[in-house]
N, C-alpha and C. Protein backbone atom coordinates (compact mmCIF):
# COMPACT_ATOMS: atom_id res chain seq x y z
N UNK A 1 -21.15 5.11 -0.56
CA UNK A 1 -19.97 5.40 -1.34
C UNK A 1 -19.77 4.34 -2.42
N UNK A 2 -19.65 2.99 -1.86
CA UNK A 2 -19.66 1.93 -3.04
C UNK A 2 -20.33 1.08 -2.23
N UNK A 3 -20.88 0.07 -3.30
CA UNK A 3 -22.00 -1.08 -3.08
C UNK A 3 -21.11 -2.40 -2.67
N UNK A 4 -21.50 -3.39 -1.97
CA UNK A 4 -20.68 -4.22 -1.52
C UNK A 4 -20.50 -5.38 -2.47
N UNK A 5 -21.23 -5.55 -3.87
CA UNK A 5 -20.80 -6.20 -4.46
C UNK A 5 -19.27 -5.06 -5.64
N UNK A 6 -19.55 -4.10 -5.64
CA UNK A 6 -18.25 -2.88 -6.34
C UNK A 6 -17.20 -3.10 -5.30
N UNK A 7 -17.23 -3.71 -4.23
CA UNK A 7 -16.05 -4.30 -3.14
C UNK A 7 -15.78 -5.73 -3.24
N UNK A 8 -16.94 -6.27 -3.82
CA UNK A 8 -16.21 -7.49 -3.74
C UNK A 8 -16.24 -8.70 -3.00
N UNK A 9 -17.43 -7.98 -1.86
CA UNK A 9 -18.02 -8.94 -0.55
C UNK A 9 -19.40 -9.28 -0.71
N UNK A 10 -19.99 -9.37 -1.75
CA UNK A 10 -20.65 -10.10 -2.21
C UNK A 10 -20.71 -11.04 -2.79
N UNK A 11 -20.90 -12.48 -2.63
CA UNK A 11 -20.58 -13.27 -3.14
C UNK A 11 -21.89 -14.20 -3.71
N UNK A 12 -23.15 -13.92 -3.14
CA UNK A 12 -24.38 -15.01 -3.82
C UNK A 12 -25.41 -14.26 -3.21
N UNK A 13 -26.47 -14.00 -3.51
CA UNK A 13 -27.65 -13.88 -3.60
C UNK A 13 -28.80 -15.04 -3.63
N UNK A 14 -29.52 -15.40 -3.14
CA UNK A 14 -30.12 -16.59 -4.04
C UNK A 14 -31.48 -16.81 -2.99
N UNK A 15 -33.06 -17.11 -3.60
CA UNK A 15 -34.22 -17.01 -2.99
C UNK A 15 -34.35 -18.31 -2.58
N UNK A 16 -34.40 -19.19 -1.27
CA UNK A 16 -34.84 -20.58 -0.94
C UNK A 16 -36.09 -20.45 -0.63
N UNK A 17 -37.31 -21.05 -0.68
CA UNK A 17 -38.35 -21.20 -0.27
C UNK A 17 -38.76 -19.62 0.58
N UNK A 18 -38.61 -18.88 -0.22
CA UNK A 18 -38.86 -17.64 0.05
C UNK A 18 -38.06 -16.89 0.92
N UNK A 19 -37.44 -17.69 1.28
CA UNK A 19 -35.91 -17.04 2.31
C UNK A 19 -35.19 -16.33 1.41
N UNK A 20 -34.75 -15.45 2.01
CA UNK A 20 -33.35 -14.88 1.41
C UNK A 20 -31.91 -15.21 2.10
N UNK A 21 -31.11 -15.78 1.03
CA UNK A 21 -30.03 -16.18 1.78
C UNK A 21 -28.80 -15.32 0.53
N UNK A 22 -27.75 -14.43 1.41
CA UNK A 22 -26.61 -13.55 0.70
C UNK A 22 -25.56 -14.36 1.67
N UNK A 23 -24.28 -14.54 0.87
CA UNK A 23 -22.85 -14.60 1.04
C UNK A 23 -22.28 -13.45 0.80
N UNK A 24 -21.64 -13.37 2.43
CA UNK A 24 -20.55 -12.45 2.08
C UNK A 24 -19.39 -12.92 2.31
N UNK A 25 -18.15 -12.32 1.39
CA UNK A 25 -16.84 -13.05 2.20
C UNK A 25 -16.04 -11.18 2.77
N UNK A 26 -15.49 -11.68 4.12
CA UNK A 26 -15.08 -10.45 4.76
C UNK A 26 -13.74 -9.83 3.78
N UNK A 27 -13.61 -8.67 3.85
CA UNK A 27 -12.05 -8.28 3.48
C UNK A 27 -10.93 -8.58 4.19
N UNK A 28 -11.06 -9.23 5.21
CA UNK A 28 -10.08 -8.86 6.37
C UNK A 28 -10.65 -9.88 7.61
N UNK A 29 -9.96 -11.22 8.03
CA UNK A 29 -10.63 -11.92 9.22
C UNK A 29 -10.48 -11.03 10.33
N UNK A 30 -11.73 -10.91 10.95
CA UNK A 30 -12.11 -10.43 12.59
C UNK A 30 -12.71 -8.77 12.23
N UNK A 31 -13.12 -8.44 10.71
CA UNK A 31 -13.58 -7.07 10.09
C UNK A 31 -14.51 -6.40 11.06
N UNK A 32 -13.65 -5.20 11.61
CA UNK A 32 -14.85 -5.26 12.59
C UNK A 32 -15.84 -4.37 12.50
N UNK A 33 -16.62 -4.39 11.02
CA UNK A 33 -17.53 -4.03 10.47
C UNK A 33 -18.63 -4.79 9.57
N UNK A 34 -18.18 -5.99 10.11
CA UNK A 34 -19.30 -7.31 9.78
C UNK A 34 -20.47 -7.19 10.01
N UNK A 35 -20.57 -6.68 11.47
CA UNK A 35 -21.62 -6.48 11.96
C UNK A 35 -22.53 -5.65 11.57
N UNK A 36 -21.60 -4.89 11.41
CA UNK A 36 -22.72 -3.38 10.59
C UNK A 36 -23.25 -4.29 9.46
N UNK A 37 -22.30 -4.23 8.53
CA UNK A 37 -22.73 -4.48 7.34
C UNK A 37 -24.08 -6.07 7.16
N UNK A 38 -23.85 -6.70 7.96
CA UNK A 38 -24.85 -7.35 8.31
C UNK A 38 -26.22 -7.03 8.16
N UNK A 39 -26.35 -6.21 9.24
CA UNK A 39 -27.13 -5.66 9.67
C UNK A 39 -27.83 -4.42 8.52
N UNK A 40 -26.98 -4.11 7.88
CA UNK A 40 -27.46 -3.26 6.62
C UNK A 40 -28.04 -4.07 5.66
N UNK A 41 -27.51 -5.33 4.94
CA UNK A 41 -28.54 -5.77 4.32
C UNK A 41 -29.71 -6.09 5.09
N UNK A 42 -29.39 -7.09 5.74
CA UNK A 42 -30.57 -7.51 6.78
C UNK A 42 -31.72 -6.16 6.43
N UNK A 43 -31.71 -5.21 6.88
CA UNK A 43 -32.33 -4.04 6.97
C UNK A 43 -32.51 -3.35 5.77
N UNK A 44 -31.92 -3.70 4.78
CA UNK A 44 -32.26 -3.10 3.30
C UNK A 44 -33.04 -4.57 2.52
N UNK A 45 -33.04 -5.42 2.51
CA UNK A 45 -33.94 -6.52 2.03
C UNK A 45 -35.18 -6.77 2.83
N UNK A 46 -35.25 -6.43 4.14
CA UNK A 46 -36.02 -6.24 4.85
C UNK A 46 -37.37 -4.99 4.39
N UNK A 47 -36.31 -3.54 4.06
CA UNK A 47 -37.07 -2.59 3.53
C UNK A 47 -38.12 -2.69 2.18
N UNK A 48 -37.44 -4.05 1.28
CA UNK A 48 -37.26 -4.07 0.05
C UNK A 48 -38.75 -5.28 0.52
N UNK A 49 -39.36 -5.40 0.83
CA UNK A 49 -39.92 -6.89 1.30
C UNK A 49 -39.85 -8.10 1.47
N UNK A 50 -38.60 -8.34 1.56
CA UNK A 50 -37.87 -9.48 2.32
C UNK A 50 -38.11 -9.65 3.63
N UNK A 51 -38.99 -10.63 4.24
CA UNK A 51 -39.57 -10.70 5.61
C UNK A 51 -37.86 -11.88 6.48
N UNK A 52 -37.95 -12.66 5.21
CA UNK A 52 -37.10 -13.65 6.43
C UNK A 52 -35.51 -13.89 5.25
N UNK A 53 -34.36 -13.47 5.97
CA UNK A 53 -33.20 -13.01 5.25
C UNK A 53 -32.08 -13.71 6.26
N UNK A 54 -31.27 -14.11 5.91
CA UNK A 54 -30.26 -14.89 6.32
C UNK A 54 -28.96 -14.54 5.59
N UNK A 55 -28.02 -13.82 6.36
CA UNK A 55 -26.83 -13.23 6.04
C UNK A 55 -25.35 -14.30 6.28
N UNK A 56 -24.97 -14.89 5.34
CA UNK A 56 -23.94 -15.73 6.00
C UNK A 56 -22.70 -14.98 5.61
N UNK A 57 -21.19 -15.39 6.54
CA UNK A 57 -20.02 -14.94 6.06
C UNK A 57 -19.60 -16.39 5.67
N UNK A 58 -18.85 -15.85 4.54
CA UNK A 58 -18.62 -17.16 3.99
C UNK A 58 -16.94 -16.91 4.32
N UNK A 59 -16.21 -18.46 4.42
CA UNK A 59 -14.71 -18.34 5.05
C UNK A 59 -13.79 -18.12 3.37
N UNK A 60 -14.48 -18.61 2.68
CA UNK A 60 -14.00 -19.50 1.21
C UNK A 60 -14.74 -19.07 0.24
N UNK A 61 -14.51 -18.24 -0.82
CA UNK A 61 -12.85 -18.06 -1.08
C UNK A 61 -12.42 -16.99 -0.50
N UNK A 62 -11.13 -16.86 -0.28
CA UNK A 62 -10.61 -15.31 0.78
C UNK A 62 -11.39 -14.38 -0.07
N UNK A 63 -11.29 -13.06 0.53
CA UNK A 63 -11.11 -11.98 -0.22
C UNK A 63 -9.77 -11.47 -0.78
N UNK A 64 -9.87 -10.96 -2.13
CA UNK A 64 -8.62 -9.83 -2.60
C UNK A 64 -9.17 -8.80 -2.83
N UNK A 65 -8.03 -7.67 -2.81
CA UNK A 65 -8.47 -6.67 -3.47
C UNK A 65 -8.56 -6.53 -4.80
N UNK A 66 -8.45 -7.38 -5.68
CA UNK A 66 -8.81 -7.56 -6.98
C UNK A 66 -9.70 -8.10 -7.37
N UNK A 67 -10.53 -8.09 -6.43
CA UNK A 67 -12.50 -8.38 -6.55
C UNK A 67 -13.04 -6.71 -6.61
N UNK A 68 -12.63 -5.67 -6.15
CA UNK A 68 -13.11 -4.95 -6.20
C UNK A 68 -13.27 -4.72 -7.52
N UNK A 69 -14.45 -3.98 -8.32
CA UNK A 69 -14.99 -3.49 -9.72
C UNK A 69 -14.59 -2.19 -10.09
N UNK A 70 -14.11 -1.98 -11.35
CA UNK A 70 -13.45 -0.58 -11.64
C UNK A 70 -14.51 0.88 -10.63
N UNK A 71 -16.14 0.39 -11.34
CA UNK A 71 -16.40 1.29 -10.10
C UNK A 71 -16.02 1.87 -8.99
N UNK A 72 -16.12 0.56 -8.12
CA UNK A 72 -16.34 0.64 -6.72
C UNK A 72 -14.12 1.27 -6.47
N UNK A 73 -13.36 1.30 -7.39
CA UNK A 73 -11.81 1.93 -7.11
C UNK A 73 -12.35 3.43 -7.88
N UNK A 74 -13.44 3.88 -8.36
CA UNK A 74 -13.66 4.90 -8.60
C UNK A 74 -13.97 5.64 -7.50
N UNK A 75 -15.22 4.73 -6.92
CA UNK A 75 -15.96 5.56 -5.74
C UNK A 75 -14.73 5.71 -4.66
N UNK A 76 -13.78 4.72 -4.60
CA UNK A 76 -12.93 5.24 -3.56
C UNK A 76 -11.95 6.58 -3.82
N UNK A 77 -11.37 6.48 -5.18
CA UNK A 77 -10.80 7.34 -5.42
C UNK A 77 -11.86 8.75 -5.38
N UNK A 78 -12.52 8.80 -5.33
CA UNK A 78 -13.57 9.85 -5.02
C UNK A 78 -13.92 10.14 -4.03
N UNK A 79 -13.94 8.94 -3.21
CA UNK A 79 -13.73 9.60 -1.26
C UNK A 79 -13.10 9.79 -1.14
N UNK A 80 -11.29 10.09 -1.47
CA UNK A 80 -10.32 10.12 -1.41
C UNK A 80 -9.23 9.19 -0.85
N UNK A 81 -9.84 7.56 -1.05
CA UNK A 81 -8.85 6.78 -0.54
C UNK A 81 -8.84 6.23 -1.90
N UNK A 82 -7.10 6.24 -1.74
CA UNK A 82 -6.37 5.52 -2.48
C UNK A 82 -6.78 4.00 -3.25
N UNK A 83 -7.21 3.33 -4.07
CA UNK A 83 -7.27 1.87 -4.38
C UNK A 83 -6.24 1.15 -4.43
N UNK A 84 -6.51 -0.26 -4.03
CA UNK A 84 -5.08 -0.88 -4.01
C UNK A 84 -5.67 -1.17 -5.43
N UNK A 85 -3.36 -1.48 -5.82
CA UNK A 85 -3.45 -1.98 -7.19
C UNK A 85 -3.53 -3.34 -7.72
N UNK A 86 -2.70 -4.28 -8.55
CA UNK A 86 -3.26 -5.71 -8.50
C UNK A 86 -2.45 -6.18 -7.30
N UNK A 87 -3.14 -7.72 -6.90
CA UNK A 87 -3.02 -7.79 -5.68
C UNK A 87 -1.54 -9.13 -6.13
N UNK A 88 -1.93 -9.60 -6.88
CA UNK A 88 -0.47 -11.09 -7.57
C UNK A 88 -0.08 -11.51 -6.21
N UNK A 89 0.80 -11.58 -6.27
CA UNK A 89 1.20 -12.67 -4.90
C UNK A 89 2.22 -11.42 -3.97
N UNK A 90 1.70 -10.31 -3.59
CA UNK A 90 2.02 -10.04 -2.10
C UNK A 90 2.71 -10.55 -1.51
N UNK A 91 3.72 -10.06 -0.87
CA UNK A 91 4.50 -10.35 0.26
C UNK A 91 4.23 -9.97 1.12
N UNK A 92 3.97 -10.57 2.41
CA UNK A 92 3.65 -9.71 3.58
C UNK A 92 4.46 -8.22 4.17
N UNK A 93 3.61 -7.61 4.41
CA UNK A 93 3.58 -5.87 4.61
C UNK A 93 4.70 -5.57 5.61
N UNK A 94 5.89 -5.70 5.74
CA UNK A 94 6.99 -5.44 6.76
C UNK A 94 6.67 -4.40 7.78
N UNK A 95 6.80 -4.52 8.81
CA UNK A 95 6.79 -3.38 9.89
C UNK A 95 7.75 -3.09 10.26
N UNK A 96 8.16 -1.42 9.54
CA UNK A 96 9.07 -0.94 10.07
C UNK A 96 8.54 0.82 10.97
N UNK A 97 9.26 0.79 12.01
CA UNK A 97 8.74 1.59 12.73
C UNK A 97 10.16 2.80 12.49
N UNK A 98 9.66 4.28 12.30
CA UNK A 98 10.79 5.45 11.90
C UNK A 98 9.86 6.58 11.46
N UNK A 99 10.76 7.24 10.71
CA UNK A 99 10.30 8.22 10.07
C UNK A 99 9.60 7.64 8.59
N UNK A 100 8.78 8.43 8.14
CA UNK A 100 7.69 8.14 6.87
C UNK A 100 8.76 7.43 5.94
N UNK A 101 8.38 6.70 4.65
CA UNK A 101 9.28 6.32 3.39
C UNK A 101 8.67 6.64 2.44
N UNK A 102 9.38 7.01 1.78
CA UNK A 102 8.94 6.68 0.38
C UNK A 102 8.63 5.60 -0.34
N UNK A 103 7.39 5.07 -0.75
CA UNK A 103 6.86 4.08 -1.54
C UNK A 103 7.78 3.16 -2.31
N UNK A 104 8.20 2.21 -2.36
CA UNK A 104 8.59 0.81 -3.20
C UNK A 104 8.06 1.53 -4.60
N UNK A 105 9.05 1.45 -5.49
CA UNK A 105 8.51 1.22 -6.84
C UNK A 105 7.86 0.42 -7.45
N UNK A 106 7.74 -0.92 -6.61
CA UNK A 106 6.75 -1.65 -7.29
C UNK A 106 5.36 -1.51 -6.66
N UNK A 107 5.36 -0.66 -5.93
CA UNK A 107 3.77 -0.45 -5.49
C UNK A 107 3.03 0.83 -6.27
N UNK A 108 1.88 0.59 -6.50
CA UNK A 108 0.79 1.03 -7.24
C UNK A 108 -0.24 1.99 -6.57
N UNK A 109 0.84 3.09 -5.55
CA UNK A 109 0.37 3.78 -4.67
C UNK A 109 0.24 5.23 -5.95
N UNK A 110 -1.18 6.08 -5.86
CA UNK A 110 -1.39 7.35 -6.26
C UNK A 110 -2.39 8.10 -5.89
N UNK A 111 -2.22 9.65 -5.93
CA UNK A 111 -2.24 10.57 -4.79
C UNK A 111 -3.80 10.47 -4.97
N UNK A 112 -4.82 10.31 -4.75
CA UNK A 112 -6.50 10.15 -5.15
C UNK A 112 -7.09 12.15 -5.46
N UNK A 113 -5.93 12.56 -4.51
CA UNK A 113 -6.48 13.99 -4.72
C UNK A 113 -5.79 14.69 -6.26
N UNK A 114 -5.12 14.82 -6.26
CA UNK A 114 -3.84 14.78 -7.72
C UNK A 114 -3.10 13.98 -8.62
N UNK A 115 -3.35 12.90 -8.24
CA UNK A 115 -2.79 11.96 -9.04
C UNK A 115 -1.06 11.54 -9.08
N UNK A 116 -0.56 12.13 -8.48
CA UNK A 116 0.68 12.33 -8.20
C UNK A 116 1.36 10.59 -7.52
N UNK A 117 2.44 10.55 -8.13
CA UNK A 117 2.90 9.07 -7.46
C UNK A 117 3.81 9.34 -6.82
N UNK A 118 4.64 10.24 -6.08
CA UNK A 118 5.34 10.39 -4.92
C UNK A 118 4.59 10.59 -3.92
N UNK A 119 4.49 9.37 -3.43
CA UNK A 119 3.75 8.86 -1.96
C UNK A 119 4.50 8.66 -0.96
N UNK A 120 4.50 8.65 0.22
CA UNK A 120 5.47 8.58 1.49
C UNK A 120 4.18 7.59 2.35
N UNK A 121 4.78 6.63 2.48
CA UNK A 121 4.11 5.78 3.97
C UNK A 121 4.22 6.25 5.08
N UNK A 122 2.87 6.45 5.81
CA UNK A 122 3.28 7.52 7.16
C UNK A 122 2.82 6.34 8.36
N UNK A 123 1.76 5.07 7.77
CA UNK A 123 2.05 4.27 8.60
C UNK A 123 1.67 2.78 7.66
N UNK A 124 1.77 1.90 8.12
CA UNK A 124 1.86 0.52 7.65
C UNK A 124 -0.35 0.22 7.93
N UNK A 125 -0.47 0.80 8.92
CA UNK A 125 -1.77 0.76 9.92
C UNK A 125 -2.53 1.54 9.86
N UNK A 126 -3.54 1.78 9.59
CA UNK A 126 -4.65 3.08 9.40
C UNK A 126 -5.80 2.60 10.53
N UNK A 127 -6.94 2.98 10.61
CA UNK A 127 -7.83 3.23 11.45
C UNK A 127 -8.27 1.74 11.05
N UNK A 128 -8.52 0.91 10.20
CA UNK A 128 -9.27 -0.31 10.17
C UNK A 128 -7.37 -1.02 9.76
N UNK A 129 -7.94 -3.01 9.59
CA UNK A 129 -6.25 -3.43 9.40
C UNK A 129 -6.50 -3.40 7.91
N UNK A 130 -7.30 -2.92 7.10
CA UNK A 130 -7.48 -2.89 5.84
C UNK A 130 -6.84 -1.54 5.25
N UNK A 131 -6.24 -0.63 5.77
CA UNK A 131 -6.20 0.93 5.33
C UNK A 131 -4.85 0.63 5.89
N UNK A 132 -3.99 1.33 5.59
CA UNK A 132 -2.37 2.13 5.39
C UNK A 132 -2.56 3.47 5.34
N UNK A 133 -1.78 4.28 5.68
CA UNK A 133 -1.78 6.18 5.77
C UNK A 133 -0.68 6.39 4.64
N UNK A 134 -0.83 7.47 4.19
CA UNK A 134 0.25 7.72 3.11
C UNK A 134 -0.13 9.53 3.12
N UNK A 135 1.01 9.90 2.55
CA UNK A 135 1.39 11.14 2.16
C UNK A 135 1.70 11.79 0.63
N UNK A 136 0.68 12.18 -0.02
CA UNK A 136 0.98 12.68 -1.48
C UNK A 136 2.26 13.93 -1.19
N UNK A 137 3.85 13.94 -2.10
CA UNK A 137 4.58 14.56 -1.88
C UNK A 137 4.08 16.16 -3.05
N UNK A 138 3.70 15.40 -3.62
CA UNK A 138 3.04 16.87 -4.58
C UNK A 138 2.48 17.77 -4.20
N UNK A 139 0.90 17.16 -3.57
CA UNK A 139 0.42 18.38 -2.82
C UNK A 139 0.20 18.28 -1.81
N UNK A 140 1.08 17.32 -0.80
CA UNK A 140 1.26 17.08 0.57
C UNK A 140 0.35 16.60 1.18
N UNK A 141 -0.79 16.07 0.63
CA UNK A 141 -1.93 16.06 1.52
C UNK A 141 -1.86 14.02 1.88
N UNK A 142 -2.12 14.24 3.41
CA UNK A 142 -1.90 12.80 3.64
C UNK A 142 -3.59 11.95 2.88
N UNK A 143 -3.57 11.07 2.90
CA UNK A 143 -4.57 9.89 2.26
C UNK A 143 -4.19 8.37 3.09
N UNK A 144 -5.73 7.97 2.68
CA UNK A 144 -5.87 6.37 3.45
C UNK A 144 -5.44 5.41 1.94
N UNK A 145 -5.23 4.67 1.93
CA UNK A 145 -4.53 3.41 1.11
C UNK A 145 -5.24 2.30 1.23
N UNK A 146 -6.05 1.10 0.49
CA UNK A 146 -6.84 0.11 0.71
C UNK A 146 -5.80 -0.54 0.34
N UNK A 147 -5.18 -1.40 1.13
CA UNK A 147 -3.91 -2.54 1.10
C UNK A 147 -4.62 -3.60 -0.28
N UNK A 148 -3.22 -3.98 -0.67
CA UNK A 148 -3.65 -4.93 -1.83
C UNK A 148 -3.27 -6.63 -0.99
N UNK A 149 -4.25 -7.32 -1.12
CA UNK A 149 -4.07 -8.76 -0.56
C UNK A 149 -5.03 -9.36 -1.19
């Protein structure tokens, strides 16, 4: 769907004495898709003829979502999750537990299927801690949200 430097978790590339050594920095501490993704380069530099490859996570610098590349908020908006918008200084994400809301005006929530900006938060939490659930009010159809941090 998108390449992990169009996300943003790429951070260095670089050949040592024929080693391959990549930085990644996670989206999210404890991502619990490190592993995979690990394991995917590992296995795609490997394919590529890279015999001996060394995958580090790097702690520093965090990730934001404003590393991601216009691309890679294309390819999402094309899977149908939402992109977060700029990330500036965030306030932490309040948990309120009820019925759905309607979106903060200062958030940069829109519908990926229609484009529509009457969004309803249906949860704070989606399937990874990187995703939020939301509800396009236009053409009702719920969508995942890539949190801005």
């Amino acid at each position: 769907m998108l390449t992990l430097a169009d996300l943003g978790v790429l951070q260095r590339v670089e050949e040592v004495d024929g080693r391959i050594l990549v930085g990644l920095i996670p989206t999210h501490a404890g991502c619990p898709a490190l592993g995979a993704i690990r394991a995917d380069v590992v296995r795609a530099l490997a394919d590529a003829g890279f015999a001996e490859v060394e995958v580090r996570i790097d702690p520093a610098p965090a990730w934001s979502s404003d590393l991601i590349s216009p691309v890679g908020r294309e390819a999402l908006r094309r899977a149908g999750i939402s992109p977060p918008g700029p990330a500036g200084a965030q306030a932490p994400v309040p948990l309120a537990i009820g019925p759905p809301r309607l979106v903060d005006a200062h958030r940069d929530l829109v519908c990926p299927r229609c484009g529509a900006t009457q969004v309803e938060v249906l949860s704070d939490f989606g399937p990874t801690p990187c995703l939020m659930l939301a509800r396009c009010q236009a053409c009702r159809e719920p969508f995942e949200h890539l949190k801005e941090h």
